[in-house]
Protein backbone atom coordinates (compact mmCIF):
# COMPACT_ATOMS: atom_id res chain seq x y z
CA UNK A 1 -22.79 24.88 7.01
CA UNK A 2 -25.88 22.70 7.41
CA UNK A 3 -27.70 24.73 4.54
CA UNK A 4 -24.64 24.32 1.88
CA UNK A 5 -24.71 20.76 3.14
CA UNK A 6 -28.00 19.52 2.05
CA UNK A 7 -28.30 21.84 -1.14
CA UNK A 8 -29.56 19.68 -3.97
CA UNK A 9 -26.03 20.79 -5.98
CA UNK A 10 -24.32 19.50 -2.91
CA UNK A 11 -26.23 15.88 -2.78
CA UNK A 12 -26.10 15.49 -6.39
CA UNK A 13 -22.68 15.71 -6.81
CA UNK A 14 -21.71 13.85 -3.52
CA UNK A 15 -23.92 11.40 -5.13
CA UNK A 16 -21.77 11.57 -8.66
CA UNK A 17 -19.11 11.20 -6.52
CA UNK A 18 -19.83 7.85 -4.88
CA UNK A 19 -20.81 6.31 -8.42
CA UNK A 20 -17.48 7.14 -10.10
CA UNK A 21 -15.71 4.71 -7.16
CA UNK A 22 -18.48 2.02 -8.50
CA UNK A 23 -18.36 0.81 -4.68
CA UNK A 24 -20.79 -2.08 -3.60
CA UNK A 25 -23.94 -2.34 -1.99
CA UNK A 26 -24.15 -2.07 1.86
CA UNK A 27 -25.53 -4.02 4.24
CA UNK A 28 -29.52 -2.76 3.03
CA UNK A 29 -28.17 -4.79 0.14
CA UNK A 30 -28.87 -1.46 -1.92
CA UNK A 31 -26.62 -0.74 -5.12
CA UNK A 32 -25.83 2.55 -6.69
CA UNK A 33 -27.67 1.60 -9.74
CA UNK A 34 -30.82 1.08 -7.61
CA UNK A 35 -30.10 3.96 -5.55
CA UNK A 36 -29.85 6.16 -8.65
CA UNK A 37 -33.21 4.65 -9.72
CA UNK A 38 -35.20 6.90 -7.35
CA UNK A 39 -32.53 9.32 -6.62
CA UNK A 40 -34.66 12.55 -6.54
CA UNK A 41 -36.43 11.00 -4.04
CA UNK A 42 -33.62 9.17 -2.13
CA UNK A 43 -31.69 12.37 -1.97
CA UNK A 44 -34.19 14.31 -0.79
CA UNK A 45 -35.05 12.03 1.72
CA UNK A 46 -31.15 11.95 2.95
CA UNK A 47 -31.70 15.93 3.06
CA UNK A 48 -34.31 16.03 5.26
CA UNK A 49 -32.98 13.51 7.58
CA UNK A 50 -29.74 15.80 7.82
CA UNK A 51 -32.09 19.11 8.35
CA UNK A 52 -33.72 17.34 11.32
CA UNK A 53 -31.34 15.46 12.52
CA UNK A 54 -33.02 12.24 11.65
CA UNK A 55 -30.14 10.77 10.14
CA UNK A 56 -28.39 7.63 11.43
CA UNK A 57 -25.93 5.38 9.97
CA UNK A 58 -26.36 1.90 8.99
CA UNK A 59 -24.35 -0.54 10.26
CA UNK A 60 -20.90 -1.02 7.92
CA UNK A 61 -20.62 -4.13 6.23
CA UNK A 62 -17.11 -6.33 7.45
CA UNK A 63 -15.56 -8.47 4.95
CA UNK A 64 -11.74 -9.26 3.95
CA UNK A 65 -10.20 -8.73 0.47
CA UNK A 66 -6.90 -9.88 -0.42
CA UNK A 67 -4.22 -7.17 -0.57
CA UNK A 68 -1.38 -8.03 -3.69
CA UNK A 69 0.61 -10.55 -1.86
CA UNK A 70 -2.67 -12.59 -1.01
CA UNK A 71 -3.12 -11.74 2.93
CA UNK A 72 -6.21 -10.09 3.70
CA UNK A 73 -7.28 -6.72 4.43
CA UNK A 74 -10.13 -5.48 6.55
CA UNK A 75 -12.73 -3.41 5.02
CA UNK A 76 -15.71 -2.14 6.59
CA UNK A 77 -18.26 -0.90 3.71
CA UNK A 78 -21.20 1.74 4.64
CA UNK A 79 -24.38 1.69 2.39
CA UNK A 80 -24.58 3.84 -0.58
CA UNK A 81 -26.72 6.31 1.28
CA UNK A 82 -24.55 6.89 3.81
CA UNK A 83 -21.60 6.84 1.34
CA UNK A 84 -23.31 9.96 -0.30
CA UNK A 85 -23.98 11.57 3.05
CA UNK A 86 -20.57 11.26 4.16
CA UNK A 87 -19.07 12.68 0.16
CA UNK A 88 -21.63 15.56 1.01
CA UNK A 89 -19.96 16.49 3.96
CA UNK A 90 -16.30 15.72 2.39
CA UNK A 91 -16.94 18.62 0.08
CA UNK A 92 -17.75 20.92 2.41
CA UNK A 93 -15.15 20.41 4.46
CA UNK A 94 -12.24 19.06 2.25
CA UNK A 95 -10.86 22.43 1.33
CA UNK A 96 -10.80 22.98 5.26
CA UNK A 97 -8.57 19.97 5.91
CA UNK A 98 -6.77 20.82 2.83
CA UNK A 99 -5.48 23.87 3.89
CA UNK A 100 -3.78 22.84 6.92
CA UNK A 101 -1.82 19.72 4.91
CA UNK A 102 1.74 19.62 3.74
CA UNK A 103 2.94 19.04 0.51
CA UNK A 104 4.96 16.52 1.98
CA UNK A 105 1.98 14.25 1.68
CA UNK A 106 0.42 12.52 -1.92
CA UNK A 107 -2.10 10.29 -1.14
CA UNK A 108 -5.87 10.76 -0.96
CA UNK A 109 -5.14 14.29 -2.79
CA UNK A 110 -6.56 15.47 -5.68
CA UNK A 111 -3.52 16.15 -7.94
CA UNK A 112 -1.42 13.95 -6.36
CA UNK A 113 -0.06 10.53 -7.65
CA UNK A 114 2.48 7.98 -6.73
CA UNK A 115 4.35 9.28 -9.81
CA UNK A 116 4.36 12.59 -7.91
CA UNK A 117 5.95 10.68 -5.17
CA UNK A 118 8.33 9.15 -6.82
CA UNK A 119 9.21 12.54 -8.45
CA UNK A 120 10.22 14.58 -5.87
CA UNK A 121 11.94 11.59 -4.13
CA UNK A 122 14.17 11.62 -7.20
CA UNK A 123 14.42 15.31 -7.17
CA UNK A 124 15.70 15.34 -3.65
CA UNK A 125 18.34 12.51 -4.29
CA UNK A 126 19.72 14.70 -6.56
CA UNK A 127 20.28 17.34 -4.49
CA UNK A 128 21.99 15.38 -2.04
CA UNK A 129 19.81 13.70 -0.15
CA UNK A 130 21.37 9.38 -0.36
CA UNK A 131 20.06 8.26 3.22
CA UNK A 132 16.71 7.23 3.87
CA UNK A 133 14.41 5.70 6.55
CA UNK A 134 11.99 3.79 4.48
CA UNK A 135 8.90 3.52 7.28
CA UNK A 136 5.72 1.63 7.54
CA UNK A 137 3.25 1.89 10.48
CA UNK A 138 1.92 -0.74 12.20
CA UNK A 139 -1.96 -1.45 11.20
CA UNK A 140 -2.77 2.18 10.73
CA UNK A 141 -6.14 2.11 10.01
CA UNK A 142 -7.38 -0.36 12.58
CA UNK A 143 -5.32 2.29 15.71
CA UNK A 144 -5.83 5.31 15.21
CA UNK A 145 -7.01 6.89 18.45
CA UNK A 146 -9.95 8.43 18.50
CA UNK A 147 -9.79 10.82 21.06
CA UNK A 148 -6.94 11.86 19.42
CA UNK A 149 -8.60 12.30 16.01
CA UNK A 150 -11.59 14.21 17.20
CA UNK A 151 -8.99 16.62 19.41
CA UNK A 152 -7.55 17.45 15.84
CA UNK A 153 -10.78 17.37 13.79
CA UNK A 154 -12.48 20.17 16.39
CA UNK A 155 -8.92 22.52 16.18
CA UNK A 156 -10.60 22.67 12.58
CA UNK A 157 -14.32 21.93 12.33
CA UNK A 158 -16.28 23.99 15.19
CA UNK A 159 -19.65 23.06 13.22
CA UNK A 160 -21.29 21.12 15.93
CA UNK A 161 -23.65 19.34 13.21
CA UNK A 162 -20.81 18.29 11.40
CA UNK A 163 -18.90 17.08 14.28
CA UNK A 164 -21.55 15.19 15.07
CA UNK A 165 -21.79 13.18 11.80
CA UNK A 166 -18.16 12.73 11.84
CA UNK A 167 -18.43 11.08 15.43
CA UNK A 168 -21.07 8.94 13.90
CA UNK A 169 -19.22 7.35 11.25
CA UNK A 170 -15.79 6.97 13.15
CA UNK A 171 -17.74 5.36 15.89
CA UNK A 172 -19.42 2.92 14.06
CA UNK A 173 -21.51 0.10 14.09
CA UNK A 174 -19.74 -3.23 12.14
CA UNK A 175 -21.42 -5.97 11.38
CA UNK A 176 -19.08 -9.15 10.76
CA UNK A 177 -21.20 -11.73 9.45
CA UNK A 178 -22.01 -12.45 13.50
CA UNK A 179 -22.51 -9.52 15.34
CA UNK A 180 -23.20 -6.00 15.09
CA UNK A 181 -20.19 -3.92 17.18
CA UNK A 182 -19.11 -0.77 17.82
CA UNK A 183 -15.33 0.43 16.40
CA UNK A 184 -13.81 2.11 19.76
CA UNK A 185 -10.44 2.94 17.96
CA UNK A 186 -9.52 3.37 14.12
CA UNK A 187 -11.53 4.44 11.13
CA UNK A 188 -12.94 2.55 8.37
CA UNK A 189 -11.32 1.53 5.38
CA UNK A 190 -13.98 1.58 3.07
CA UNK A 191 -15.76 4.67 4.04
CA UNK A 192 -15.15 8.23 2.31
CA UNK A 193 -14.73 10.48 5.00
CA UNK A 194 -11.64 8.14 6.17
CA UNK A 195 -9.09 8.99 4.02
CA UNK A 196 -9.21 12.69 4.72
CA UNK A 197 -9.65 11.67 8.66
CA UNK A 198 -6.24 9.77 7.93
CA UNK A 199 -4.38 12.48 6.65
CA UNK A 200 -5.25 14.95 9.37
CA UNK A 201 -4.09 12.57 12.05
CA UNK A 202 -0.55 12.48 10.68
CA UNK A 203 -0.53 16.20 9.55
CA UNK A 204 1.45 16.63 12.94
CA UNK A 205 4.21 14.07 12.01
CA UNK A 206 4.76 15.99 8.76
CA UNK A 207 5.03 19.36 10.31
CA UNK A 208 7.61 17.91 13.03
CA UNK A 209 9.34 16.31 10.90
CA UNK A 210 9.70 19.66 8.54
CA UNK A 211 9.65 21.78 11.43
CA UNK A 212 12.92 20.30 12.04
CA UNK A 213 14.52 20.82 8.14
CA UNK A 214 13.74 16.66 7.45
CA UNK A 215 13.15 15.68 3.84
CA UNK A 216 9.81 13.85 3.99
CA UNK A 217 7.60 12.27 1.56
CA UNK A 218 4.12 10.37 2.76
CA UNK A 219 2.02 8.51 1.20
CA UNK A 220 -0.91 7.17 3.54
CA UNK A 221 1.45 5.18 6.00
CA UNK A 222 3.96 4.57 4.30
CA UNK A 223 6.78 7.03 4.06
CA UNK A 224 10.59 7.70 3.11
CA UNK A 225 12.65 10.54 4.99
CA UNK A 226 15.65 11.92 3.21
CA UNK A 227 18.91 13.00 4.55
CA UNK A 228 22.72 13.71 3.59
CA UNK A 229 23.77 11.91 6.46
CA UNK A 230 23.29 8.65 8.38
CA UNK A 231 23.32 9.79 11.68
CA UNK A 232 21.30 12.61 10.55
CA UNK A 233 18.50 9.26 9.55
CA UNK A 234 18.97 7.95 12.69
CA UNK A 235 18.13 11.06 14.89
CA UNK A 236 15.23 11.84 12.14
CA UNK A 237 14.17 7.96 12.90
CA UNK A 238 14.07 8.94 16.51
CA UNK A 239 11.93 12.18 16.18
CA UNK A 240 9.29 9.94 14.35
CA UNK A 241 9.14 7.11 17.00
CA UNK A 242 8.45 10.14 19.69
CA UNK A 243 6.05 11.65 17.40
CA UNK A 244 4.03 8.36 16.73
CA UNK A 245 4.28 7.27 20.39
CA UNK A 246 2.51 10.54 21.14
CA UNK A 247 -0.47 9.30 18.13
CA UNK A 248 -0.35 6.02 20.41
CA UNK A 249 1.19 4.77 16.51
CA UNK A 250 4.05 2.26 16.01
CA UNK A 251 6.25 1.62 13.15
CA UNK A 252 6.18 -1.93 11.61
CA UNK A 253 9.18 -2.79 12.71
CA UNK A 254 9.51 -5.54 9.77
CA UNK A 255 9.17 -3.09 6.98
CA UNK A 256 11.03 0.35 9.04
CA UNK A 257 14.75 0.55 8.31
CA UNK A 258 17.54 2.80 7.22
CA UNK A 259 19.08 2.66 4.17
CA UNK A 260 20.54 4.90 1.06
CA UNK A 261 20.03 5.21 -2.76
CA UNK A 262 23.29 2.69 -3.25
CA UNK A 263 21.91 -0.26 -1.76
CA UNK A 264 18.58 0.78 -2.71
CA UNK A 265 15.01 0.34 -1.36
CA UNK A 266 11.31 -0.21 -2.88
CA UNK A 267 8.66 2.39 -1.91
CA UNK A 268 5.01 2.48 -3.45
CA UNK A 269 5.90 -0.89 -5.55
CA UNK A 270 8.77 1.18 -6.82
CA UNK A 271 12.51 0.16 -6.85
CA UNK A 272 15.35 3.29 -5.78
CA UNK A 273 18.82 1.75 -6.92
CA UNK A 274 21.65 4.32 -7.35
CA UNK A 275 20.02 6.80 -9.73
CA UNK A 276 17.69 4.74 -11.36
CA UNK A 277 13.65 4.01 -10.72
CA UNK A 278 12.04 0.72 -11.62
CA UNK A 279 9.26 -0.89 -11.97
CA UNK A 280 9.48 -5.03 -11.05
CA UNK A 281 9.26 -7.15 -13.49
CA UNK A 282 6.90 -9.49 -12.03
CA UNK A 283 5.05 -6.45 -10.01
CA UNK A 284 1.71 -8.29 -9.04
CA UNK A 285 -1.52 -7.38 -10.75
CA UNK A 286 -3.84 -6.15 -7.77
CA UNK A 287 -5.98 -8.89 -6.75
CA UNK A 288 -9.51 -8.24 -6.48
CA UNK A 289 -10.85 -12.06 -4.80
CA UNK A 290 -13.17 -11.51 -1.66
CA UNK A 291 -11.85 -14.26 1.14
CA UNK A 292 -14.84 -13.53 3.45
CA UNK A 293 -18.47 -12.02 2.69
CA UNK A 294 -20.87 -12.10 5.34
CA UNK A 295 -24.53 -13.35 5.41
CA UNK A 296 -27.20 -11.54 4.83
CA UNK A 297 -27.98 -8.94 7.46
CA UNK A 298 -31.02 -8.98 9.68
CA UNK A 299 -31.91 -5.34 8.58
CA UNK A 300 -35.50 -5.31 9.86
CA UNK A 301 -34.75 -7.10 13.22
CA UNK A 302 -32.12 -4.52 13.44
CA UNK A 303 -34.37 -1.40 12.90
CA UNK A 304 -37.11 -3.19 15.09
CA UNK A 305 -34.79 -3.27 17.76
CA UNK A 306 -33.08 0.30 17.35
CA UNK A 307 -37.18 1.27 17.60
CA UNK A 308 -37.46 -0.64 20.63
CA UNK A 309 -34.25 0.92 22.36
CA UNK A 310 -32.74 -0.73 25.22
C-alpha cells in the first residue's frame, strides 16, 4: 500500500483534494496557495518522508468557531501538508471503510446529502413507520475512545504503515494558543481522516440497530430511528443506550427523546409535522466568526526541541 500511497497521481490529487475545502493555514502559518507555489517540490518532499518514514505531524492548530446558534465549537486544524498526507491515505483506504458501512448512514459520503436523509425518512413514514427517537450524542467528537477506534480500524486496515499514520494523527499534538498537548481520547474536527474515523466507530450501532429489523437513519451523531410502535421506540431507545455505553458514548440527554410524525420533530434543520417537511422560516445562515485564534506558534523552538528530545 505504501507504493500506491506516495505515487505522484496519488499526492496530486490528495493535494486537489485539500484545495477544493479552501481550508486555512496551519500552525507553519503555510496556505494552500503557497503550498501550491512549490508543489512539485513540496509533494515530493511529503513522498519521501512517507517512503522513509520521516514523516511527522505538526502540531494541530486549536481555535473555536461559532456553530449557528452562536456557541462555539472546537476545531483542531493540521497544516496543509499534513492535510494532503492524511487525503493521500483517505483514498487509499476510503473504499475499504466504505465497504463495511450501512446505508443507514449519509454523512461524510460521497453521494449522500441531507436531502437524501430527509428522503428516505419520508419514505419510511409512509410505510408506516409514525414513532421516532430523535437522538443526539453527547460531544461526539471530543469522546470517542481510542482504544476502541484503533480495535475497529485494525479489524480493517492490517497495513502496519498505515496504521501507524492513523495513530499519529488521532493521537495528536494541539496547540491552544498556550501549550502544545497530546489528544488521549477523540479525533479532530478539522482534520480529513476524521470523518471517515467517525463513521467506522458507529458502524456497530447501525448494524445492531438493523440487525434487530430498526428503521435507522444517521447522519454524523445525530440520528432518528423509526418504528410503528411506541413501545417498539422505547425498547429500540434501550438497545442504543447499551450499544453506546459499550463505545463509552452517551446520548445528549437534552436533545434525545421519543416522539411521532403528529407532534412532529426537527432533524438536520428540518421540520417532520404530519406529512409535511419544512424548512424554518428564520433557519439561521451558518455563521462563519472565529471567537478564539491563537498566537503565533513557536515553530522553530518547537522543532529545536523535538531535535533535542527529552
Amino acid at each position: 500500500m505504501l507504493t500506491e500511497l506516495i505515487a505522484p497521481a496519488n499526492l496530486h490529487a490528495a493535494f486537489f483534494r485539500v484545495e477544493a475545502s479552501r481550508g486555512m493555514a496551519g500552525v507553519d502559518n503555510v496556505s494552500i496557495g503557497a503550498f501550491r507555489q512549490n508543489l512539485e517540490v513540496n509533494l515530493a518532499l511529503l513522498g519521501e518522508e512517507l517512503r522513509t518514514g520521516a514523516y511527522a505531524p505538526l502540531p494541530l492548530m486549536r481555535l473555536l468557531v461559532a456553530k449557528a446558534d452562536g456557541s462555539p465549537r472546537v476545531l483542531a486544524v493540521p497544516t496543509v501538508r499534513d492535510r494532503v498526507a492524511q487525503a493521500a491515505v483517505l483514498n487509499l483506504i476510503e473504499p475499504i471503510f466504505e465497504a463495511h458501512f450501512e446505508e443507514v448512514s449519509f454523512a461524510y459520503r460521497r453521494g449522500s446529502s441531507v436531502k437524501a436523509a430527509a428522503l428516505r425518512i419520508r419514505e419510511l413514514r409512509d410505510q408506516g413507520y409514525r414513532f421516532v427517537v430523535n437522538a443526539d450524542l453527547d460531544a461526539y467528537f471530543n469522546t470517542i475512545d481510542h482504544d476502541l477506534l484503533f480495535a475497529k480500524v485494525m479489524a480493517i486496515i492490517t497495513d502496519p504503515k498505515i496504521l501507524n499514520l492513523l495513530r499519529l494523527w488521532v493521537k495528536a499534538e494541539v496547540y491552544d494558543g498556550e501549550q502544545v498537548f497530546v489528544m488521549d481520547k477523540g479525533i479532530p474536527q478539522g482534520a480529513v481522516i476524521s470523518p471517515l474515523l467517525a463513521n467506522l466507530f458507529l458502524d456497530e450501532l447501525d448494524e445492531t440497530l438493523l440487525a434487530r429489523g430498526y428503521k435507522l437513519v444517521r447522519y454524523a451523531d445525530d440520528f432518528v430511528i423509526l418504528t410503528k410502535t411506541r413501545p417498539e421506540a422505547e425498547a429500540a431507545l434501550e438497545l442504543t443506550e447499551e450499544v453506546l455505553t459499550r463505545l463509552h458514548l452517551a446520548l445528549d440527554a437534552e436533545d434525545t427523546a421519543i416522539t411521532d410524525f403528529d407532534r412532529g420533530f426537527t432533524f438536520l434543520g428540518l421540520i417532520f409535522l404530519k406529512d409535511s417537511i419544512f424548512t424554518p422560516f428564520d433557519r439561521p445562515k451558518r455563521d462563519k466568526r472565529v471567537l478564539f485564534f491563537p498566537p503565533p506558534f513557536d515553530l522553530k523552538g518547537y522543532l529545536a526541541r523535538k531535535k533535542a528530545g527529552p
